[in-house]
C-alpha atoms as a PDB file:
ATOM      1  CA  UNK A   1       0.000   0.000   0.000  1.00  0.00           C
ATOM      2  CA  UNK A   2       1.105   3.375  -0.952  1.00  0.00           C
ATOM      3  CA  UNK A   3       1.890   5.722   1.554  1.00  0.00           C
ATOM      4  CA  UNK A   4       0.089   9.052   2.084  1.00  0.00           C
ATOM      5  CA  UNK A   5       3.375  10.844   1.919  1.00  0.00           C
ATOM      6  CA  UNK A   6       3.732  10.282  -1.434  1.00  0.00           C
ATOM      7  CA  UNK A   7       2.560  12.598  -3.915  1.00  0.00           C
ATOM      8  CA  UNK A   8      -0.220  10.645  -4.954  1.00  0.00           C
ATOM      9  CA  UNK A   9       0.162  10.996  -8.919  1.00  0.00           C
ATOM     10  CA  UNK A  10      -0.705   8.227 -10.500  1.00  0.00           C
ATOM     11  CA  UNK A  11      -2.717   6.099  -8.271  1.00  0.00           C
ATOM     12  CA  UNK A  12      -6.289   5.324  -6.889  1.00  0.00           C
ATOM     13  CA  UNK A  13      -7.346   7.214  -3.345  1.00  0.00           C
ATOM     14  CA  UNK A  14      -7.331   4.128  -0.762  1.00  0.00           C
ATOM     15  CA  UNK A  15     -11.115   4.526   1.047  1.00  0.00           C
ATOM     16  CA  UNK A  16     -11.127   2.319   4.284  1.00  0.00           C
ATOM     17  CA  UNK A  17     -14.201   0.630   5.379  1.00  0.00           C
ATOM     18  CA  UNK A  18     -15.093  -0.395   8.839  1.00  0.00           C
ATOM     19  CA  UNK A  19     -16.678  -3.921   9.366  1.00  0.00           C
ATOM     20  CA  UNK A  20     -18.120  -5.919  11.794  1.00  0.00           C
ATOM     21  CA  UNK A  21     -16.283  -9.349  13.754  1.00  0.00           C
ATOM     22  CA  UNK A  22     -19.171 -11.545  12.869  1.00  0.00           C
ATOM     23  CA  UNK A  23     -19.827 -15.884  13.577  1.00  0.00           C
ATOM     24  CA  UNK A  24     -19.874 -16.513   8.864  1.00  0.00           C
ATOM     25  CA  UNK A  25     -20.122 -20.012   7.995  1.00  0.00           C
ATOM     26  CA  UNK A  26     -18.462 -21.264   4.324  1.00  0.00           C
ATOM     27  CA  UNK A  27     -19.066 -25.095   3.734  1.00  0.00           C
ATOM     28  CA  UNK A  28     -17.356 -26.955   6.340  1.00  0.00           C
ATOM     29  CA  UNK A  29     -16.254 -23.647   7.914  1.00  0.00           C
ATOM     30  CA  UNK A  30     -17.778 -21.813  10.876  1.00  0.00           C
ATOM     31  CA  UNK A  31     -15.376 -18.757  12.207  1.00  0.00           C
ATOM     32  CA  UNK A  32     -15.664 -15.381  13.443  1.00  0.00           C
ATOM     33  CA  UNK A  33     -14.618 -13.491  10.379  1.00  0.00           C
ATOM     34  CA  UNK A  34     -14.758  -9.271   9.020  1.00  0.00           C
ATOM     35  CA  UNK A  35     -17.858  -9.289   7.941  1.00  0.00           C
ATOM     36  CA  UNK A  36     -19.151  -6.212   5.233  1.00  0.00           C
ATOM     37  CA  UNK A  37     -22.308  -6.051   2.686  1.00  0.00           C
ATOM     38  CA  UNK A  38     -20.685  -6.203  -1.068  1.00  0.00           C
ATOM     39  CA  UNK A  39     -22.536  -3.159  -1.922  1.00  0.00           C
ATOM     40  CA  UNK A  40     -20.413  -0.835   0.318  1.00  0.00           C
ATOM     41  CA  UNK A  41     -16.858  -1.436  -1.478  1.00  0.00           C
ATOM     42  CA  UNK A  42     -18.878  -2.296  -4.846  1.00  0.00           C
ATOM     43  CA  UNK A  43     -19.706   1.731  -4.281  1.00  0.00           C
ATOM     44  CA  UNK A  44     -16.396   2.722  -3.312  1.00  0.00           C
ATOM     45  CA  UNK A  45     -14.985   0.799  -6.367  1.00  0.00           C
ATOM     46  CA  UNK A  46     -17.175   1.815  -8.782  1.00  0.00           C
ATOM     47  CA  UNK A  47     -16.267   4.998  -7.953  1.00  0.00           C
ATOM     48  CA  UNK A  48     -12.870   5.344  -8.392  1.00  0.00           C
ATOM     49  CA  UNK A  49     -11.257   4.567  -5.116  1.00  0.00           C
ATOM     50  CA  UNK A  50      -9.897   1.097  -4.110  1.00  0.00           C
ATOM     51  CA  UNK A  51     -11.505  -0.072  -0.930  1.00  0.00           C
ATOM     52  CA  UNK A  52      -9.971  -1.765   2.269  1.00  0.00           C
ATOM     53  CA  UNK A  53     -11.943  -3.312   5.262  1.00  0.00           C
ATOM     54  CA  UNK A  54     -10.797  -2.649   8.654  1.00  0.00           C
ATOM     55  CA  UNK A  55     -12.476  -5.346  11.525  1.00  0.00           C
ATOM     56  CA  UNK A  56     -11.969  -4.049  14.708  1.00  0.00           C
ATOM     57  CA  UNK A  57      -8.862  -3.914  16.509  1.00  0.00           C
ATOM     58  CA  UNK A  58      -7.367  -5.029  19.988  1.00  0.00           C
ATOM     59  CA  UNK A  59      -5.788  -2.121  20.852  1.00  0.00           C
ATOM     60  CA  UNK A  60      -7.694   0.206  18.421  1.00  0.00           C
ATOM     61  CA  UNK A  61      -5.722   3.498  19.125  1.00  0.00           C
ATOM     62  CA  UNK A  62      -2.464   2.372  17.982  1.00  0.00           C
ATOM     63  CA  UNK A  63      -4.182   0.529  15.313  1.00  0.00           C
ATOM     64  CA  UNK A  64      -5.505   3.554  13.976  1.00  0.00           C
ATOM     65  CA  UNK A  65      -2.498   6.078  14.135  1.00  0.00           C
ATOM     66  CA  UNK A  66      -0.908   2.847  11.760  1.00  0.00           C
ATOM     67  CA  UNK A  67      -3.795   2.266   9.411  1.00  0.00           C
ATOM     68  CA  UNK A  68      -4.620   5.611   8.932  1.00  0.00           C
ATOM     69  CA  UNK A  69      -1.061   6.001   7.333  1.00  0.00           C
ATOM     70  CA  UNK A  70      -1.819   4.235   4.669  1.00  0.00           C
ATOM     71  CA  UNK A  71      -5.496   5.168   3.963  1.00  0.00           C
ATOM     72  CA  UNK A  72      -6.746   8.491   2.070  1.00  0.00           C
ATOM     73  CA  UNK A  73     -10.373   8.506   3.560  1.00  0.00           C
ATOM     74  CA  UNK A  74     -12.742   6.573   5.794  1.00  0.00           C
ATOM     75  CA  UNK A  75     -16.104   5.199   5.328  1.00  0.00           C
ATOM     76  CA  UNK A  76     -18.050   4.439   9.064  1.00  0.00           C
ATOM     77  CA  UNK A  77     -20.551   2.082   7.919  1.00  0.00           C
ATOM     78  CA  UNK A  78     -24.030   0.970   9.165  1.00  0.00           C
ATOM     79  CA  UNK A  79     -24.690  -1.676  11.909  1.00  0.00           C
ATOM     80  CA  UNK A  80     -26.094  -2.116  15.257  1.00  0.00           C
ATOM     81  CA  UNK A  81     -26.637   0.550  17.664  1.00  0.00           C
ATOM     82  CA  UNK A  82     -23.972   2.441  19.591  1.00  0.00           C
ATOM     83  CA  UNK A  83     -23.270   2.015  22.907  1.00  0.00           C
ATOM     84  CA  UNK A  84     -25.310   4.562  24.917  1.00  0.00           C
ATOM     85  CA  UNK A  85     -23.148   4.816  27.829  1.00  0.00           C
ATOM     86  CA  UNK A  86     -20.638   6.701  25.665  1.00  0.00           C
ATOM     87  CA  UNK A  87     -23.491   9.366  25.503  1.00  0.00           C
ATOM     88  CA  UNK A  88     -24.305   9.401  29.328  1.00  0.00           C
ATOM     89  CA  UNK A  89     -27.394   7.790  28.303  1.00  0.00           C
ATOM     90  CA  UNK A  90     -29.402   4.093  30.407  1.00  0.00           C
ATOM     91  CA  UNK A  91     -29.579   1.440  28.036  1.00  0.00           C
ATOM     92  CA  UNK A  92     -32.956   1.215  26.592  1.00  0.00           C
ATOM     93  CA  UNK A  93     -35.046  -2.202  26.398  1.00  0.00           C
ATOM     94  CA  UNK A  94     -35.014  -2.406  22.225  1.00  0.00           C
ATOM     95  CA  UNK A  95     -31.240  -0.691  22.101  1.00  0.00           C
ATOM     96  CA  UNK A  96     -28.595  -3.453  20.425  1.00  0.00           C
ATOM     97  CA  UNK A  97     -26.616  -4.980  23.006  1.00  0.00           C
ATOM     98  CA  UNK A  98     -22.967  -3.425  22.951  1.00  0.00           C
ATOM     99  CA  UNK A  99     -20.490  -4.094  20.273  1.00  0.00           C
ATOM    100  CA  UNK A 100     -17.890  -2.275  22.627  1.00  0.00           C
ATOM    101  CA  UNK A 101     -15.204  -3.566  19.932  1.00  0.00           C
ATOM    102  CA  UNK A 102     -16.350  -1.593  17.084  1.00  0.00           C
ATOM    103  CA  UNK A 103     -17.304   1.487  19.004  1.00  0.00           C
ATOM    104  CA  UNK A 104     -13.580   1.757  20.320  1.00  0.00           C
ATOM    105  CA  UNK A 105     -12.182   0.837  16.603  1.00  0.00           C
ATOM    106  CA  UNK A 106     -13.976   2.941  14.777  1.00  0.00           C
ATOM    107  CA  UNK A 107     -14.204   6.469  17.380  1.00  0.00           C
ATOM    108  CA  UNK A 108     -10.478   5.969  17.222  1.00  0.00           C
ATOM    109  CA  UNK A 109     -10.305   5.903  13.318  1.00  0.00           C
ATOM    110  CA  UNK A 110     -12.791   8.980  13.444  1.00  0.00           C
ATOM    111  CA  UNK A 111     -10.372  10.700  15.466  1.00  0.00           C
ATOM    112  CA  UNK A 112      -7.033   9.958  13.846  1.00  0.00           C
ATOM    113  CA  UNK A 113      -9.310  10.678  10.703  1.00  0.00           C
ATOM    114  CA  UNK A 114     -10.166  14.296  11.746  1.00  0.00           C
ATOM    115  CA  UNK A 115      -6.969  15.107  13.201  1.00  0.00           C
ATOM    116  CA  UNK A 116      -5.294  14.380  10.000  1.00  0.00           C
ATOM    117  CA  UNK A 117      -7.808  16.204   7.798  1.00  0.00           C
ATOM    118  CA  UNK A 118      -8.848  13.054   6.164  1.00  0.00           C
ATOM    119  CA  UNK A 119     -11.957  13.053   4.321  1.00  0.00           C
ATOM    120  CA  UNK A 120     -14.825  11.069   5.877  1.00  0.00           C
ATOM    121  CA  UNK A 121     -18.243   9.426   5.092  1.00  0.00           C
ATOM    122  CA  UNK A 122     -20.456   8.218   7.917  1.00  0.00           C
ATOM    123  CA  UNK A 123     -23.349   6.049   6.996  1.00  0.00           C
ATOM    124  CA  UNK A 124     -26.138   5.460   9.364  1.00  0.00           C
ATOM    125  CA  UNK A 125     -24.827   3.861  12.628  1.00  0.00           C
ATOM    126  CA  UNK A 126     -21.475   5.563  11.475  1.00  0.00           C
ATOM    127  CA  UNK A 127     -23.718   9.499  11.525  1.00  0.00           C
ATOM    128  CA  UNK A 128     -24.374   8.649  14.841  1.00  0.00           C
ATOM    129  CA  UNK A 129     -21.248   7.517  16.162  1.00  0.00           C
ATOM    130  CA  UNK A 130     -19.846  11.033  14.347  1.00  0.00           C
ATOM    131  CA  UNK A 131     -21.940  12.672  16.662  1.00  0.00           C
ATOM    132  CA  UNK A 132     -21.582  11.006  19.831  1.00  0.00           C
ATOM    133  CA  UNK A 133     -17.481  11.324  19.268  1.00  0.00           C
ATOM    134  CA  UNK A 134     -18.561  15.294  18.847  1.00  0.00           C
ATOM    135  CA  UNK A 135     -20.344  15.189  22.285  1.00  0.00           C
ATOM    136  CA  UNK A 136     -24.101  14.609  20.842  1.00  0.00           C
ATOM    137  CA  UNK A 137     -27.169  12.505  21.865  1.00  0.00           C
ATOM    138  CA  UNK A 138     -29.259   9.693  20.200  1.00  0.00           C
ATOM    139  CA  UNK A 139     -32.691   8.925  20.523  1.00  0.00           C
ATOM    140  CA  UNK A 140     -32.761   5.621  21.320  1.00  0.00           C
ATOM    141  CA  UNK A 141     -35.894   4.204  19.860  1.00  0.00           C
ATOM    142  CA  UNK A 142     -37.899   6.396  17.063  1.00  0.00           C
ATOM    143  CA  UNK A 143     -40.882   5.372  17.555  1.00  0.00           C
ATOM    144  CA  UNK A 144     -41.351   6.199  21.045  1.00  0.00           C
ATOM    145  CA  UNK A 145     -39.770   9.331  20.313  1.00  0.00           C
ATOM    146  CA  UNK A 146     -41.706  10.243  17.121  1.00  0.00           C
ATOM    147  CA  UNK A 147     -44.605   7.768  16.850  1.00  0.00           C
ATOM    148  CA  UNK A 148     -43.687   6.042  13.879  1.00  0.00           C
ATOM    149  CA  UNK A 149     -41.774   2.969  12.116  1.00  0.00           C
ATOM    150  CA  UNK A 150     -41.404   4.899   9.007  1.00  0.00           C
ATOM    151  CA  UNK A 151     -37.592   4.521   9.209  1.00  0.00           C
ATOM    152  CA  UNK A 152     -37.501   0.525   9.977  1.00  0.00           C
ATOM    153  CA  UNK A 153     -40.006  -1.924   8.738  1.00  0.00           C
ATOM    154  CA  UNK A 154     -38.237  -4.783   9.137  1.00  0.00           C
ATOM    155  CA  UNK A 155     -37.807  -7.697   7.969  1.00  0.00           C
ATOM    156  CA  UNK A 156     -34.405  -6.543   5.892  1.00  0.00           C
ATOM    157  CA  UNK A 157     -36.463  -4.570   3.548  1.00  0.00           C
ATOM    158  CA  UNK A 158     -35.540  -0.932   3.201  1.00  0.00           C
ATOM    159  CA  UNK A 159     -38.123   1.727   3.311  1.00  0.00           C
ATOM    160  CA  UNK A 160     -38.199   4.693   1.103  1.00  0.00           C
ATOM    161  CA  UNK A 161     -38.225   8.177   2.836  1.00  0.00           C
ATOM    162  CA  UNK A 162     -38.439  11.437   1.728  1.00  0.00           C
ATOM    163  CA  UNK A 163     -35.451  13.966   2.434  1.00  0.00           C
ATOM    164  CA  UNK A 164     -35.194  17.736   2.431  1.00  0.00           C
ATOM    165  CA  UNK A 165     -31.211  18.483   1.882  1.00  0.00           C
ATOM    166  CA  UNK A 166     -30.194  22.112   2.519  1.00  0.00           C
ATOM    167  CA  UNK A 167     -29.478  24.407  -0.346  1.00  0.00           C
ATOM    168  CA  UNK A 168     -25.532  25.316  -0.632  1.00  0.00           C
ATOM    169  CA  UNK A 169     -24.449  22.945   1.264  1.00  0.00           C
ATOM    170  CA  UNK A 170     -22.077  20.309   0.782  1.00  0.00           C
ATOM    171  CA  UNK A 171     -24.944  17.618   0.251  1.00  0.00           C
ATOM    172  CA  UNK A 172     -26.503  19.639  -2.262  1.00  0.00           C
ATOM    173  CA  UNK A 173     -23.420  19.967  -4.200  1.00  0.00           C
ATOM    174  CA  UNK A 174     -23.566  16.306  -4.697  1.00  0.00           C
ATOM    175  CA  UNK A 175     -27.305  15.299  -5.234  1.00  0.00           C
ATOM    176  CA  UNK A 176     -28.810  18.292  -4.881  1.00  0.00           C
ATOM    177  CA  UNK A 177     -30.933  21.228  -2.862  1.00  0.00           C
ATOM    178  CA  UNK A 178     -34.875  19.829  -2.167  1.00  0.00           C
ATOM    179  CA  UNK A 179     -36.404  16.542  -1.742  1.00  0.00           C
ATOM    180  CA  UNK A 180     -34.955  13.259  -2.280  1.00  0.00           C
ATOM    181  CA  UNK A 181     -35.697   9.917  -1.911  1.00  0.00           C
ATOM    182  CA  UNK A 182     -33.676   7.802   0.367  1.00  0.00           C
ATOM    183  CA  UNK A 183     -33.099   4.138   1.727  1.00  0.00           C
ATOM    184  CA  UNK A 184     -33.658   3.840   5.380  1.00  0.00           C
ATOM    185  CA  UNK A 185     -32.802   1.196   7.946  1.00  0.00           C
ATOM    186  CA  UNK A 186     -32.684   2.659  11.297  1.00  0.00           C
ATOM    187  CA  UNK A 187     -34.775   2.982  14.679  1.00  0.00           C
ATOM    188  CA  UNK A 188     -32.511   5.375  16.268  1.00  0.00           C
ATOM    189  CA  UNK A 189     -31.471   9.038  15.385  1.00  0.00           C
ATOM    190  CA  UNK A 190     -29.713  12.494  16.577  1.00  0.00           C
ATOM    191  CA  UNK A 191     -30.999  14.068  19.127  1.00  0.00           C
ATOM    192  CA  UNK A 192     -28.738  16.693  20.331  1.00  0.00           C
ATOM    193  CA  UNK A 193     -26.626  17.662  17.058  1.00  0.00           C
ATOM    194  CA  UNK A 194     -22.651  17.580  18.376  1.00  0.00           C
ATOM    195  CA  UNK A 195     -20.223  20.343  18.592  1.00  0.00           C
ATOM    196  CA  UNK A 196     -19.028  21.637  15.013  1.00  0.00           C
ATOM    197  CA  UNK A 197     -21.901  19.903  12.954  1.00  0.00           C
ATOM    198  CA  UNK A 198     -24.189  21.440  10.819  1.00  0.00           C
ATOM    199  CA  UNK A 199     -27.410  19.580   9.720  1.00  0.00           C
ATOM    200  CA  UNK A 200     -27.962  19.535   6.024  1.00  0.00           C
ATOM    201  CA  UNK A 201     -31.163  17.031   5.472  1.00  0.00           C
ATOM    202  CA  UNK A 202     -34.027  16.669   7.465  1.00  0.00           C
ATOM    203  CA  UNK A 203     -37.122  14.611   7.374  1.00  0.00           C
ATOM    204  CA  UNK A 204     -40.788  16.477   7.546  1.00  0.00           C
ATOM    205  CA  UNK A 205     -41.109  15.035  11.302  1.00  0.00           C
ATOM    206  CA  UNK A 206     -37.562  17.374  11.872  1.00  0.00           C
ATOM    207  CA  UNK A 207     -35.432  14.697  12.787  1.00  0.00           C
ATOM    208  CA  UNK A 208     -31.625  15.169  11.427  1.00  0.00           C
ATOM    209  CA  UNK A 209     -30.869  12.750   8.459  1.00  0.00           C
ATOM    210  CA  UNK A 210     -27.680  14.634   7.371  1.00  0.00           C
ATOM    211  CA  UNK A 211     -24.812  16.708   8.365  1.00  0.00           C
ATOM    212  CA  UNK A 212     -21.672  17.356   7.986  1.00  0.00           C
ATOM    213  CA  UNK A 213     -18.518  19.638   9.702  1.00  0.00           C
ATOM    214  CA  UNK A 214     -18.540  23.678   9.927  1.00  0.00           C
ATOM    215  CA  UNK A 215     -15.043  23.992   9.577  1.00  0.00           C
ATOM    216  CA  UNK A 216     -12.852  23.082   6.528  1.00  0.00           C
ATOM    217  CA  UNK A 217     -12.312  19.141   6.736  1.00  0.00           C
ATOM    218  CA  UNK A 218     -14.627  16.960   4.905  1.00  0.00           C
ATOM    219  CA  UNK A 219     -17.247  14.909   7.080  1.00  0.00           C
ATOM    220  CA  UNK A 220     -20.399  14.016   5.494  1.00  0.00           C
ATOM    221  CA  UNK A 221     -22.351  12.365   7.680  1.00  0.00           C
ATOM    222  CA  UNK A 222     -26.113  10.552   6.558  1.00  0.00           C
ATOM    223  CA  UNK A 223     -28.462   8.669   8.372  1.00  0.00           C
ATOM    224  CA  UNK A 224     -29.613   6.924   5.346  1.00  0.00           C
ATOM    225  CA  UNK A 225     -27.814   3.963   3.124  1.00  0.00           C
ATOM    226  CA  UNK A 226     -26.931   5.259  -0.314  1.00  0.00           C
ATOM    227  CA  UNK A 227     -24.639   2.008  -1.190  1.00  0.00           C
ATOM    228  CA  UNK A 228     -28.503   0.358  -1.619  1.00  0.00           C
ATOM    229  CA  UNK A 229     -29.118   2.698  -4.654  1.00  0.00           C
ATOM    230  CA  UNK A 230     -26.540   1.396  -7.695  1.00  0.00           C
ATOM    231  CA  UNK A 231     -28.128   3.675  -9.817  1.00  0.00           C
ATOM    232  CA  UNK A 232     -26.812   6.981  -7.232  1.00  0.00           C
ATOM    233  CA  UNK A 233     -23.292   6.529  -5.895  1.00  0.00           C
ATOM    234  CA  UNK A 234     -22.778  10.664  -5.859  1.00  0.00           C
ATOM    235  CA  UNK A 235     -21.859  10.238  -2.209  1.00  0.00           C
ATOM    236  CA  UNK A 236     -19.558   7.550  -2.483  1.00  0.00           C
ATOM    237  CA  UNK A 237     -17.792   9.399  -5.655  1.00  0.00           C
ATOM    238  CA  UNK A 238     -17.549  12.997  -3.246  1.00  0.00           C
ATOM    239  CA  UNK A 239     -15.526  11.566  -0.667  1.00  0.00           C
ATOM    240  CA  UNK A 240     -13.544   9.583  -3.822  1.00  0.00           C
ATOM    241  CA  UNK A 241     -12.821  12.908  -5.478  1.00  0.00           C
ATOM    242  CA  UNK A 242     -12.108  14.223  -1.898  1.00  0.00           C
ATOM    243  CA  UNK A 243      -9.602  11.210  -1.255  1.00  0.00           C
ATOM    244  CA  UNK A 244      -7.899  11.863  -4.292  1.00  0.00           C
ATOM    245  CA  UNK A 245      -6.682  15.575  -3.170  1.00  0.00           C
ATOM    246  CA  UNK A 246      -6.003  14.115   0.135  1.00  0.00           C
ATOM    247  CA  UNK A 247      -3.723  11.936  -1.797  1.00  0.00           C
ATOM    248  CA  UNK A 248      -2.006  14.469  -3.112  1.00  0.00           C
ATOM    249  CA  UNK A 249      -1.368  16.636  -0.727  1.00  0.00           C
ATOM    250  CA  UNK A 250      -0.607  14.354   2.228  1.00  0.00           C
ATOM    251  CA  UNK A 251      -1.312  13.842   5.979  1.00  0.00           C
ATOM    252  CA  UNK A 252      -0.326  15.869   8.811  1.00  0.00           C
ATOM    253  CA  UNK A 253       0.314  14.394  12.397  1.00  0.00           C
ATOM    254  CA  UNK A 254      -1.690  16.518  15.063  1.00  0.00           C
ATOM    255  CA  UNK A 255       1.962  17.915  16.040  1.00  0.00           C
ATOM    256  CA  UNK A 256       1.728  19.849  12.775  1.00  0.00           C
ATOM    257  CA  UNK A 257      -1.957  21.101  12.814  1.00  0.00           C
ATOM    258  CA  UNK A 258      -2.617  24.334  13.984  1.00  0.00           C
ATOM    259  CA  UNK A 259      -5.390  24.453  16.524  1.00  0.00           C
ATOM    260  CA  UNK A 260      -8.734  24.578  15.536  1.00  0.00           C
ATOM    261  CA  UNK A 261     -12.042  25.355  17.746  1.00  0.00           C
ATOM    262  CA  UNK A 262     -13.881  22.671  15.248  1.00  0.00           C
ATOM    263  CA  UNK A 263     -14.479  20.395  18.680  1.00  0.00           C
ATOM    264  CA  UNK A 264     -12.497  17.458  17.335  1.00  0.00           C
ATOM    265  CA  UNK A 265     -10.910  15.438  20.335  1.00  0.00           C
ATOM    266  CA  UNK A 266      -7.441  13.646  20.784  1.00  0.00           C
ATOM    267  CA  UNK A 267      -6.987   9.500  20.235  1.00  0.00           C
ATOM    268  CA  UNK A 268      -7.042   9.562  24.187  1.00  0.00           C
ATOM    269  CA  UNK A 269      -9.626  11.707  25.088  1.00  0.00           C
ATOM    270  CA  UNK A 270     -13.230  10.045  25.141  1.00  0.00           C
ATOM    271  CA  UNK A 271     -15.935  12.363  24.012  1.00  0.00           C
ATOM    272  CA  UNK A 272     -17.903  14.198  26.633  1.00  0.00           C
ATOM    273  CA  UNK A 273     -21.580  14.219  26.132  1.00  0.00           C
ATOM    274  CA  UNK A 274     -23.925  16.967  26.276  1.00  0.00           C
ATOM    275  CA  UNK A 275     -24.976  16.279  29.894  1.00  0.00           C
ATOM    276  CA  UNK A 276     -21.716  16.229  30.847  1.00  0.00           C
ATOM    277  CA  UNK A 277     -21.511  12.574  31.650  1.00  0.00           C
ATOM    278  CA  UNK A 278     -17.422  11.539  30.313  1.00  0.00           C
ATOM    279  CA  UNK A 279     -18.438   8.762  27.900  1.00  0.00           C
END
């Protein structure tokens, strides 16, 4: 793999993935193993970029600072439900039991991520671990919250939602300003919006479905799942094109950065939530 200090001429951006450790069976075979849905690196491939899959980790910090060396943006994909504790929040009846692997891997990718100005798409459970790591708040079950199962039917079958996506924002440079019909999967959602996010897509009941970061690094973050649509990959092919000048012009270590009120916080600081509880 090519390293990001490089000049990047001449090759494909490197887009990391995050995946699940998942119990797969293949004929005689039955092993925990990284486990993604095709369509998510089918997206990033089709695209333009060349995609890697990074399982969780056993010491995920260190992991990071090394895998982030050699990747030129970072997808947080979908899943089960974050761990609400990190968000000073009681574990509600219907919330996923915790994957505390996969929240530790992939809040320490997000932070090497930002604090290297690496371009970065969050997908569903991957929005709201963006905004718990920025000090936010989930609700944990929509339809207690809102009244409604609009977002999950069930049964593995995506429903279809309407979106409103801001005008001039960064979303609306890549599928445009108005309505829009997305694939959702989800029965949790942003409450309180964290520090340094801007929402950019709503749903008519007001709940967030989109945002992405007020300063001048690239997170995109949607609640929806845009590697179901084959025929619209516009999101997968901004954070390409985004990879691709990352490429070029190369990482800095935090050392380098010059300080920033964006609200981003270090590999070893945990992000405090808005109640004030230290996740």
């Amino acid at each position: 793999m090519v390293s990001n200090g490089s000049s990047g001429e001449g090759r494909r951006p490197v887009i990391g993935l995050t995946t699940y450790l998942e119990q797969a069976k293949q004929g005689v075979w039955d092993v925990r193993a990284a486990f993604l849905p095709q369509q998510y690196f089918d997206s990033v491939t089709a695209s333009g970029g060349i995609a890697v899959l990074l399982p969780p980790q056993p010491e995920p910090d260190a992991a990071a600072a090394a895998v982030l060396e050699g990747l030129d943006g970072l997808i947080l994909t979908g899943g089960l439900d974050v761990d609400p504790s990190l968000y000073g929040a009681e574990r509600h009846p219907l919330t996923d039991p915790a994957r505390h692997d996969r929240d530790a891997w992939e809040l320490a990718l997000f932070r090497g991520a930002e604090e290297r100005r690496m371009p970065v798409l969050a997908i569903c459970r991957g929005l709201q671990l963006v905004n718990v790591a920025r000090g936010g708040t989930l609700h944990q079950h929509l339809p207690e919250a809102l009244g409604t199962e609009r977002f999950r039917i069930g049964g593995g079958v995506f429903a279809t939602n309407e979106v409103v996506v801001d005008e001039g924002s960064r979303l609306a440079e890549l599928v445009g300003p108005g309505g829009l019909d997305v694939h959702s999967y989800h029965h949790q959602g942003i409450d309180q919006l964290g520090a340094g996010l801007v929402a950019t897509a709503r749903t008519d009941d007001g709940l967030v479905q989109a945002f992405e970061s007020d300063g001048d690094g690239y997170v995109l973050g949607v609640q929806w799942h845009p590697e179901q649509n084959r025929e619209d990959r516009r999101l997968f092919a901004g954070l390409v094109a985004q990879a691709s000048v990352y490429a070029k012009t190369g990482s800095r270590s935090p050392s380098e950065r010059p300080s920033t009120s964006s609200g981003t916080t270090s590999e070893t600081t945990r992000p405090e939530a808005a109640n004030g509880v230290l996740a």
